[in-house]
Protein backbone atom coordinates (compact mmCIF):
# COMPACT_ATOMS: atom_id res chain seq x y z
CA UNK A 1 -19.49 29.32 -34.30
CA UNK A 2 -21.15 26.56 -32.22
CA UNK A 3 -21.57 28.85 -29.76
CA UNK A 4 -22.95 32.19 -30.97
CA UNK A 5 -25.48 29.97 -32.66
CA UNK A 6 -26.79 29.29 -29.56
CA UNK A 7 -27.60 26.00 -30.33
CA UNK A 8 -25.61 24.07 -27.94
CA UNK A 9 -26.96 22.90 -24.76
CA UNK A 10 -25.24 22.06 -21.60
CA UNK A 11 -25.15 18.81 -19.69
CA UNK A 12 -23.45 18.98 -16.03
CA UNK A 13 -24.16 15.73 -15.50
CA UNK A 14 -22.98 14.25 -12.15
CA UNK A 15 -21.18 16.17 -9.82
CA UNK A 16 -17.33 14.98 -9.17
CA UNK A 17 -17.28 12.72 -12.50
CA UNK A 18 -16.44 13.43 -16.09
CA UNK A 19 -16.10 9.41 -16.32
CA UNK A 20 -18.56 9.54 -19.67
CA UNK A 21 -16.49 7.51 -22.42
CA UNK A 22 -19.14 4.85 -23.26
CA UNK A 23 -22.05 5.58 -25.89
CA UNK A 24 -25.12 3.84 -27.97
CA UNK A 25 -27.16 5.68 -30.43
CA UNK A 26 -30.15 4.15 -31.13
CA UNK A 27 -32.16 6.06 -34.02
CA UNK A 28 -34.67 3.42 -34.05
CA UNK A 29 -36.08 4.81 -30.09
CA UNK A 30 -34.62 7.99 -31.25
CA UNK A 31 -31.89 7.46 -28.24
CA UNK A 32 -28.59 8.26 -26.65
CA UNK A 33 -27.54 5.85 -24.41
CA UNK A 34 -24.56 7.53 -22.32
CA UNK A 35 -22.72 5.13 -19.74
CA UNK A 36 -20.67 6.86 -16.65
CA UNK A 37 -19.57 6.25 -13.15
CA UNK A 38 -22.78 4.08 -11.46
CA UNK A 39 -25.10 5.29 -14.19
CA UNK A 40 -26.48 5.06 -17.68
CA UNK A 41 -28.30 7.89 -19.09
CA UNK A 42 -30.95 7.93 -21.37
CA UNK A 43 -31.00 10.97 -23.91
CA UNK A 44 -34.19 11.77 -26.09
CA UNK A 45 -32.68 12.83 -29.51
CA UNK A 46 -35.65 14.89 -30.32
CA UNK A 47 -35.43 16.60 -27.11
CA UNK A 48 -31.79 16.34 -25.68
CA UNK A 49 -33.00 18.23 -22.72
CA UNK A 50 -35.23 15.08 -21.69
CA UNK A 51 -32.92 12.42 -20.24
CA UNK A 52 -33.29 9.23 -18.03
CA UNK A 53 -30.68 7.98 -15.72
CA UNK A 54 -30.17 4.42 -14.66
CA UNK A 55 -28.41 4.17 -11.15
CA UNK A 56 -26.22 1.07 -11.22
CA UNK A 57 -23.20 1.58 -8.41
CA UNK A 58 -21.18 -1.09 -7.10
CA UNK A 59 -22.09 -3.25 -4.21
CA UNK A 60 -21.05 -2.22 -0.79
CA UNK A 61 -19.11 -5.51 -0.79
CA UNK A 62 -17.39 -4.62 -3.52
CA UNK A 63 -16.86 -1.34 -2.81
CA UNK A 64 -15.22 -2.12 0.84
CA UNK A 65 -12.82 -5.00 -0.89
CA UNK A 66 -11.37 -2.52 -3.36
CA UNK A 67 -11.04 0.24 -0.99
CA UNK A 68 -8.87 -3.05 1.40
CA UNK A 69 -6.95 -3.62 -1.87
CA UNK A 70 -5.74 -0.15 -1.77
CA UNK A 71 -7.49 1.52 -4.42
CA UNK A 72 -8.79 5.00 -4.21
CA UNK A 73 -12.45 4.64 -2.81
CA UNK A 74 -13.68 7.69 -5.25
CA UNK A 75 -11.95 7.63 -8.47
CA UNK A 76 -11.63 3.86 -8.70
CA UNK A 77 -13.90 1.99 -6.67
CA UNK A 78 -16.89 2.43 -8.65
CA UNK A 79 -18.63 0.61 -11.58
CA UNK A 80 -17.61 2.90 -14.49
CA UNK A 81 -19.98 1.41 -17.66
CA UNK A 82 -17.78 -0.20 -20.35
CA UNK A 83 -19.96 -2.03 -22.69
CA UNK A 84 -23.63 -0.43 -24.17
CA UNK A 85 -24.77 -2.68 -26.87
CA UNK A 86 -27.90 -3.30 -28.48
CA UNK A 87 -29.08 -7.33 -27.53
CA UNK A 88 -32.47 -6.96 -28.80
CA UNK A 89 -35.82 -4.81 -29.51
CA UNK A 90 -36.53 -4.47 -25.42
CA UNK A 91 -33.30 -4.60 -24.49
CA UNK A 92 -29.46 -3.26 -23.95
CA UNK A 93 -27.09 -5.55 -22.80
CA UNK A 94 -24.54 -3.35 -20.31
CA UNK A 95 -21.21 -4.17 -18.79
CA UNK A 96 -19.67 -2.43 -15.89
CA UNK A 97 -15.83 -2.75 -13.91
CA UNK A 98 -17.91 -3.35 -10.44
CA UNK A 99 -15.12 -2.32 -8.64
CA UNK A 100 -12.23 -4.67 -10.30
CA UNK A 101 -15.10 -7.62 -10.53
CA UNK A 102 -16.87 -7.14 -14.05
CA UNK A 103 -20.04 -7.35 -13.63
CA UNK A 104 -23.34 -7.26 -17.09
CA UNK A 105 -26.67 -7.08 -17.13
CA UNK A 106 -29.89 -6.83 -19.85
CA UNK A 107 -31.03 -3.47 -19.67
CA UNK A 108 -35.53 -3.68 -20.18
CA UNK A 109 -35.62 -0.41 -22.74
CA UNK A 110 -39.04 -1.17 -24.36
């Protein structure tokens, strides 16, 4: 019904990832905060088509000391975005895996 309403729109997203399992909804900024493998996105609920990303990947560092552990350099050697919360009025406060280190920041969100 969805469909033939035509009333759904598509996101791809990024390309090899379907890592998208944390989210903040902010009605106050009239915001979707989406977190993913090394990004956040930014959704405008008004317009859903108008999004911001955030690029936030793992260190190189990082990166190279999981891949010497023996983890899977692609699928698990990234920082997938756990924690979106609300800290403030100008800011988010994010937490990421960082490649087995965990690793937060505050988010500036105005």
């Amino acid at each position: 019904e969805m469909l033939e309403s035509n009333n759904i729109i598509n996101f791809n997203g990024l390309a090899n990832s379907s890592s998208y399992h944390t989210f903040l909804l902010d009605e106050e900024r009239s915001r979707l905060y989406v977190g993913a493998k090394d990004h956040i996105f930014s959704f405008n609920l008004v317009n859903i088509k108008e999004y911001q990303k955030i690029v936030w990947p793992v260190s190189h560092s990082r990166r190279d000391e999981c891949k010497w552990a023996g983890k899977d350099i692609v699928r698990e050697c990234a920082n997938f975005i756990k924690v979106l919360k609300a800290y403030n009025q100008t800011h988010l406060y994010a937490c990421g895996t960082g490649a087995f280190h965990p690793v937060c920041t505050y988010i500036e969100v105005g």
